[in-house]
Protein backbone atom coordinates (compact mmCIF):
# COMPACT_ATOMS: atom_id res chain seq x y z
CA UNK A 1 -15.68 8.36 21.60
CA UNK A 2 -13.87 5.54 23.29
CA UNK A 3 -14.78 2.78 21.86
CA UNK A 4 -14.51 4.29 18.30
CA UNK A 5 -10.81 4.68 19.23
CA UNK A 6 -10.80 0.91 19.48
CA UNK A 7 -11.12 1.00 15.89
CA UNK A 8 -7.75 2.61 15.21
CA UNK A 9 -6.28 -0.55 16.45
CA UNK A 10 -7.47 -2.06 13.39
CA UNK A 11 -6.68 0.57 11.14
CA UNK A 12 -3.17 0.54 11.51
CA UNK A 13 -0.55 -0.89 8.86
CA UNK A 14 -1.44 1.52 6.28
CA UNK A 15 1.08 3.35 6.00
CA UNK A 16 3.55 0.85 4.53
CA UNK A 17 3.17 0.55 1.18
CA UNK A 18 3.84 -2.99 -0.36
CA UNK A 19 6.42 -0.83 -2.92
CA UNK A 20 7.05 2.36 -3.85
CA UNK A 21 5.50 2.38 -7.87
CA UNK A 22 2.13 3.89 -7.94
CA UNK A 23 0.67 0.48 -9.46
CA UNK A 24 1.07 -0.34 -5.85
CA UNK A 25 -0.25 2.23 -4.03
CA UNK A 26 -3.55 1.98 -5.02
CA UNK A 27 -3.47 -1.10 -2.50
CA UNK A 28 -3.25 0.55 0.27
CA UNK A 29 -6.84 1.35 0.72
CA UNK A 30 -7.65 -2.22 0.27
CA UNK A 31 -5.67 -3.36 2.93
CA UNK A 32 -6.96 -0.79 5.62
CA UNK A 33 -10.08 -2.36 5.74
CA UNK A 34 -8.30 -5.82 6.08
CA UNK A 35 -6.72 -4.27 9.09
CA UNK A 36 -9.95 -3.12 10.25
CA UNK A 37 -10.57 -7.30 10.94
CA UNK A 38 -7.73 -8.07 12.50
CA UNK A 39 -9.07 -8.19 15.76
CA UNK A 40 -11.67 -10.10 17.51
CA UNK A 41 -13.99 -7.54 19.07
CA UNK A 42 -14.16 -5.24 15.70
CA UNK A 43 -16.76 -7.23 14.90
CA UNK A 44 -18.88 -6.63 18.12
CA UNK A 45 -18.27 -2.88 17.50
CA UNK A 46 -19.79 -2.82 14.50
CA UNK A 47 -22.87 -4.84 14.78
CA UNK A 48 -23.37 -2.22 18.04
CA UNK A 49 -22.42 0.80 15.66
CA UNK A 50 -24.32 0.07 12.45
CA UNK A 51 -23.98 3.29 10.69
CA UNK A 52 -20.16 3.79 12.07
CA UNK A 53 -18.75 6.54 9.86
CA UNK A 54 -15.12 8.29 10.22
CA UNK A 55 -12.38 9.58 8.61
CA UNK A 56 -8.72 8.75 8.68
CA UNK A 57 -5.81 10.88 7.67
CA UNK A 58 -2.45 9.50 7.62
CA UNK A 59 0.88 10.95 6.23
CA UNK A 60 3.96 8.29 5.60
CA UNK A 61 7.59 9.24 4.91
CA UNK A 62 10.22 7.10 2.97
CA UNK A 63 13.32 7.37 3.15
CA UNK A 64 14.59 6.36 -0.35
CA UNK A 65 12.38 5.36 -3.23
CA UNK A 66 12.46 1.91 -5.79
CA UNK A 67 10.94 0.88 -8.73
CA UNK A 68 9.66 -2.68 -8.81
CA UNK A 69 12.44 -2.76 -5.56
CA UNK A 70 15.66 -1.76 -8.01
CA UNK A 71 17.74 0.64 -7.47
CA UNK A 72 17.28 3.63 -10.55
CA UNK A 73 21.07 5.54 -8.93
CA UNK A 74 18.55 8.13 -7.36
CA UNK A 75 18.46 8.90 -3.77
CA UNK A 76 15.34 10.77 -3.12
CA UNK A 77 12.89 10.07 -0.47
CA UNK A 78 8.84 9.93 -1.53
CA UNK A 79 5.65 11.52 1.03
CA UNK A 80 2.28 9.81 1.04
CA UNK A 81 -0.82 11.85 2.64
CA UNK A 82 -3.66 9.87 2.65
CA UNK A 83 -7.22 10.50 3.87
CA UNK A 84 -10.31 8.36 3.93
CA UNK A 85 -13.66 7.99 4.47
CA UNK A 86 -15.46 4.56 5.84
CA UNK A 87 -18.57 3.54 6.56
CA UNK A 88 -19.57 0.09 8.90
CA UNK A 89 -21.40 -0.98 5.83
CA UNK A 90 -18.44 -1.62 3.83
CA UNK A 91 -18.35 1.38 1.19
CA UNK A 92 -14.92 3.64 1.52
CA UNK A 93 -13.56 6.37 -0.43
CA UNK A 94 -10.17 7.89 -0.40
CA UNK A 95 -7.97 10.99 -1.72
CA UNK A 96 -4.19 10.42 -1.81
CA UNK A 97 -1.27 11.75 -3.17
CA UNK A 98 2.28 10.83 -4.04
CA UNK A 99 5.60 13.47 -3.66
CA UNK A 100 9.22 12.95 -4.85
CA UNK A 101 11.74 14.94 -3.51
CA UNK A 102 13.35 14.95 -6.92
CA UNK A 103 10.24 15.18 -9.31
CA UNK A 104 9.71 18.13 -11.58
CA UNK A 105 7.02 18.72 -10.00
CA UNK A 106 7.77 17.22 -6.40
CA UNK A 107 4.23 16.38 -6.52
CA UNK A 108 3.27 13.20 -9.14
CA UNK A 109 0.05 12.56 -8.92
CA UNK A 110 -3.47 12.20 -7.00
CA UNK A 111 -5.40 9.40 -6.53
CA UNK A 112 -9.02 8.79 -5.91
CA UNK A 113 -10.47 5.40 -5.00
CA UNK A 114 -14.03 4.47 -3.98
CA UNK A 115 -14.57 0.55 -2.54
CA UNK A 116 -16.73 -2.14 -0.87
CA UNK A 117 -15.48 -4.67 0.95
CA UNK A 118 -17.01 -7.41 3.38
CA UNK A 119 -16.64 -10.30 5.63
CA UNK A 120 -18.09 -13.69 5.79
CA UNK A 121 -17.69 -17.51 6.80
CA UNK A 122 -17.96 -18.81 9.89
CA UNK A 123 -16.25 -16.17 12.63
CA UNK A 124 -15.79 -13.76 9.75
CA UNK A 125 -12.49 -14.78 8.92
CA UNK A 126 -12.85 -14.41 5.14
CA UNK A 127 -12.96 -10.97 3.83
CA UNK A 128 -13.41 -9.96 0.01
CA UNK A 129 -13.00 -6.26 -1.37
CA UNK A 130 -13.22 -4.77 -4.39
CA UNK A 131 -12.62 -0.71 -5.62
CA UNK A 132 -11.90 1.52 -8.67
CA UNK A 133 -9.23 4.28 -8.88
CA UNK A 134 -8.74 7.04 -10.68
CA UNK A 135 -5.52 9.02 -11.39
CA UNK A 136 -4.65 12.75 -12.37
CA UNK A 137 -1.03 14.02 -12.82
CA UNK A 138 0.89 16.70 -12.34
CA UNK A 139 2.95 16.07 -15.74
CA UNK A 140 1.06 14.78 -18.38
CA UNK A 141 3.42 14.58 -20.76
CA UNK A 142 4.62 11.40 -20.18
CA UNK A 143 3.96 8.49 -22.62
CA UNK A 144 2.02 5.59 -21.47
CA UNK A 145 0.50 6.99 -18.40
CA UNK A 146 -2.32 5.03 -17.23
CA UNK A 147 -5.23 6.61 -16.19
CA UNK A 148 -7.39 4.48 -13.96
CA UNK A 149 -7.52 1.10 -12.33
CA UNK A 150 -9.82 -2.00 -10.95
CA UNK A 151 -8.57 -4.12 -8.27
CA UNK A 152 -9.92 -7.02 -6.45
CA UNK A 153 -8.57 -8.72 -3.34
CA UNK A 154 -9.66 -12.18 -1.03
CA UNK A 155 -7.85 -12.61 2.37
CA UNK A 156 -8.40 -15.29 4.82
CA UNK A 157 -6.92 -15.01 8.63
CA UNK A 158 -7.28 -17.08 12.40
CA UNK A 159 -9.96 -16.57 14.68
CA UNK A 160 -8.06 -14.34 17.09
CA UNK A 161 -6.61 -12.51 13.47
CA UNK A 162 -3.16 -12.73 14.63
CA UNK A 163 -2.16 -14.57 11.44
CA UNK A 164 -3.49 -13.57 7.66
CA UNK A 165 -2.75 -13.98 3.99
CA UNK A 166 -4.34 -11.93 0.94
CA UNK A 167 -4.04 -11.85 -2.52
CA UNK A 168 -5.06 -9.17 -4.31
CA UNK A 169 -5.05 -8.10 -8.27
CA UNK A 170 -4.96 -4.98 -10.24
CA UNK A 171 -5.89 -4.14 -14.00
CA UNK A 172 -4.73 -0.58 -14.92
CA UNK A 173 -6.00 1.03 -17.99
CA UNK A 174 -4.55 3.68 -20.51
CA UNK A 175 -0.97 3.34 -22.36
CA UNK A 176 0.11 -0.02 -21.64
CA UNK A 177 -2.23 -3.06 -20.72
CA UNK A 178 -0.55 -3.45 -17.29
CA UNK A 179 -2.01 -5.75 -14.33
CA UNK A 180 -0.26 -6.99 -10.88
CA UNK A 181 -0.91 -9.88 -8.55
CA UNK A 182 0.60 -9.51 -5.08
CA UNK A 183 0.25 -12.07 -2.42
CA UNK A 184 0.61 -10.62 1.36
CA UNK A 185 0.85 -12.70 4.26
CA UNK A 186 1.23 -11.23 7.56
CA UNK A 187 1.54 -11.39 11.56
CA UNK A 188 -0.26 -9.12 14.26
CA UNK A 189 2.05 -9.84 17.79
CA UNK A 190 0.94 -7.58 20.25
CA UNK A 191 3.86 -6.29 22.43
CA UNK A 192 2.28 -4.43 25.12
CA UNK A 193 -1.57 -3.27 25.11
CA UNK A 194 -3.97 -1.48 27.87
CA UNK A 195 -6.65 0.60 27.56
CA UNK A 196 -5.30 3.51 26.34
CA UNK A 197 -2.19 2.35 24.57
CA UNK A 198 -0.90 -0.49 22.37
CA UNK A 199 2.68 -1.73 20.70
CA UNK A 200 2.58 -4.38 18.22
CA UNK A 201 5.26 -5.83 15.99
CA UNK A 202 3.72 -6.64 12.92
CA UNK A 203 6.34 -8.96 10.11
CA UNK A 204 4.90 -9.16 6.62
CA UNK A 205 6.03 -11.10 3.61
CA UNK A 206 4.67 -9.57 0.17
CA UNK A 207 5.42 -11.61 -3.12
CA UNK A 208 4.54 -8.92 -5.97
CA UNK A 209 4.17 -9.89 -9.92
CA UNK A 210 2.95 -8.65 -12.74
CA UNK A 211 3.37 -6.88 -16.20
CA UNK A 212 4.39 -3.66 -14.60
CA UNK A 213 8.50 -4.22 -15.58
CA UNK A 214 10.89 -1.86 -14.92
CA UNK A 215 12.02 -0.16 -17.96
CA UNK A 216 15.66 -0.37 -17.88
CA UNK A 217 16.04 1.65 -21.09
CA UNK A 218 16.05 4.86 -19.61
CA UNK A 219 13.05 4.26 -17.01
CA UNK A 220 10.60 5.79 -19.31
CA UNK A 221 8.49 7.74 -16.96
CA UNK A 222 10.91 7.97 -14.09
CA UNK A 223 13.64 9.73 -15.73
CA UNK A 224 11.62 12.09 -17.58
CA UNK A 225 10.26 13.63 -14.35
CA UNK A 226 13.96 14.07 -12.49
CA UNK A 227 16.08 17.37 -12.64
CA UNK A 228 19.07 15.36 -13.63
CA UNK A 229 19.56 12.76 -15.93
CA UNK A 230 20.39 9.05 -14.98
CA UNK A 231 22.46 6.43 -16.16
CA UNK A 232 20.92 2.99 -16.99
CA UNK A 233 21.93 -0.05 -18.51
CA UNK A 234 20.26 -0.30 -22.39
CA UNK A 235 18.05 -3.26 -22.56
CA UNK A 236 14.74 -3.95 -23.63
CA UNK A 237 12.03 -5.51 -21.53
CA UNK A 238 8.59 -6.70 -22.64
CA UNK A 239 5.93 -5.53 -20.76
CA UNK A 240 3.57 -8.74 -21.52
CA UNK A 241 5.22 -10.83 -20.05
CA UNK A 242 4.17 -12.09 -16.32
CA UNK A 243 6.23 -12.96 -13.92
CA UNK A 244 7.53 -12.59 -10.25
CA UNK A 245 9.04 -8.79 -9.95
CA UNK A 246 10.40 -8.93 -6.33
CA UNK A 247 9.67 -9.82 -2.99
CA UNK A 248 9.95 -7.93 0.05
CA UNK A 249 9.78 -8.09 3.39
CA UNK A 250 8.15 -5.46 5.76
CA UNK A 251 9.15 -5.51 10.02
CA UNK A 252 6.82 -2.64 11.56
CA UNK A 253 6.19 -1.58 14.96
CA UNK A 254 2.98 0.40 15.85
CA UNK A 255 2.41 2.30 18.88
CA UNK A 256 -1.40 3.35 18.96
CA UNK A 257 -2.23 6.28 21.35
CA UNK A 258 -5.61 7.73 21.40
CA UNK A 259 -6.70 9.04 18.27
CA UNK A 260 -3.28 8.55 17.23
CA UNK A 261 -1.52 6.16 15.26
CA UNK A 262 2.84 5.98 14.87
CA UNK A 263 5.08 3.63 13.06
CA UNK A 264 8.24 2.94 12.07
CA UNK A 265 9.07 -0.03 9.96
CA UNK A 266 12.46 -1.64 7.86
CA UNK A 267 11.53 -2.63 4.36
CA UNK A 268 13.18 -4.83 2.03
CA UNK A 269 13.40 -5.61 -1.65
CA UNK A 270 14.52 -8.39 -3.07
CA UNK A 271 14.21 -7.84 -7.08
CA UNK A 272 14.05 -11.15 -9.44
CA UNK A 273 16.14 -11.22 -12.67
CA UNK A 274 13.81 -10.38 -15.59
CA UNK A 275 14.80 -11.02 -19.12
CA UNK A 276 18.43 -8.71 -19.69
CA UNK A 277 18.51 -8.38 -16.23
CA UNK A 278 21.40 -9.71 -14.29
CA UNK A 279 23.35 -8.63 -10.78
CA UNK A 280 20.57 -7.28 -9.09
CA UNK A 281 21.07 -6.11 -5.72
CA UNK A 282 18.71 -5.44 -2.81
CA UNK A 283 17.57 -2.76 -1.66
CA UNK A 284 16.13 -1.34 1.45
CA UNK A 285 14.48 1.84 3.31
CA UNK A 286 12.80 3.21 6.32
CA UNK A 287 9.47 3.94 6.60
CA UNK A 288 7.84 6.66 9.44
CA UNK A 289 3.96 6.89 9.75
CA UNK A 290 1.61 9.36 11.62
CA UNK A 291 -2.04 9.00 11.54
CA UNK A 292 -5.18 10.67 13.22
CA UNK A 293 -8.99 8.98 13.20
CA UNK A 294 -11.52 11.51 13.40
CA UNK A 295 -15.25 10.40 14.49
CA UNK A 296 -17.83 11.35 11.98
């Protein structure tokens, strides 16, 4: 069992989602297994383990929730449980969930994503990954509602994978032709390891973009799912048009313990001015992370 709990070094990061829109979250699989390489001996691990197979279940708390990183005037924090199976081979599949504290229902909607994903070039510093997604919600009666998803993603990072970058696209379909591009680039700084426990600091830098535009007329599918209405400014934004939404920043400490995994982390948005948009503000929240690897 020890040296499977090696791998939950390389697990970690999950739990911070690059936003808080669903287009988003079906990311977060992908980058698990990019955290899965961010360490040098990972890859002794698996060539000794070559039918490694576990499963990881991980529950993450914000504290306030944005669309696109803009502010919609409601405070209302969002839960993410999370659990997935992964294989050494490169095939993962996951069951996930999203929960607004002021939802009618609380509870949105579940995802399901299956994946492959691999590394290659010289010291396995390159890493590709592809997966489908699937989604079913609690309210369907909500216009434009897409109902599935493809995404793709390349990364590249050093030989000691203390230093990455990844780009990764999505094509939803259903209701709205919709896809994002988001480009990641992160650190790994490692703050205090021994055998049995490690503390890392790990700074990201996301630039998201895309045709998934807030919809300032009344956020469509937002509003229609809150117990009170909202006030929003009337303007009209076209959804086919690409361009940077926001940026944000992510600062995360990890403690790894075991078979456990915690995190806190400070998140920023920083939203760009779309067509009718003007005097954005930024916007922040807290994230806190608990996660448990089980050996299959």
């Amino acid at each position: 069992m020890k040296k499977y709990l090696l791998i939950l070094v390389y697990i970690s990061g999950l739990l911070v989602a690059n936003s808080q829109e669903l287009p988003t979250k079906t990311n977060e699989v992908d980058e698990m297994l990019d955290e899965l390489l961010m360490e040098e001996s990972f890859n002794d691990i698996v060539a000794s383990l070559a039918n490694l197979q576990f499963l990881y279940v991980s529950v993450n708390f914000n504290t306030n929730t944005y669309f696109s990183g803009r502010d919609i005037n409601v405070d209302q924090f969002n839960l993410t449980p999370q659990i997935t199976y992964m294989h050494s081979k490169g095939f993962y599949a996951s069951v996930s969930g999203i929960m607004y504290s002021k939802f009618i229902p609380n509870w949105d909607v579940t995802i399901t994503t299956a994946g492959f994903g691999k590394s290659f070039g010289k010291n396995k510093i390159f890493r590709y990954n592809g997966s489908l997604s699937a989604y079913l919600y609690a309210n369907n009666n909500v216009d434009d509602l897409y109902n599935s998803a493809a995404s793709i993603s390349l990364g590249v990072q050093n030989n000691n994978r203390s230093l990455g970058t990844q780009v990764a696209s999505s094509y939803y379909f259903g209701g709205e032709p919709t896809y994002q591009v988001i480009s990641k680039s992160y650190a790994n700084i490692n703050l205090f390891k021994n055998n049995n426990h490690n503390l890392k600091f790990r700074p990201q830098l996301n630039f998201i973009l895309g045709t998934q535009l807030i919809d300032i007329d009344g956020i469509t599918v937002q509003s229609n799912l809150l117990d009170y209405e909202t006030e929003t400014e009337n303007a009209q934004l076209t959804s086919n048009v690409f361009a940077l939404i926001y940026t944000q920043l992510n600062f995360i400490l990890q403690y790894n313990i075991k078979s456990f995994d915690f995190e806190v982390g400070y998140n920023l948005n920083i939203p760009s001015e779309l067509k009718y948009e003007t005097n954005l503000t930024n916007t922040n929240y807290f994230n806190f992370g608990i996660s448990y690897l089980i050996d299959l």
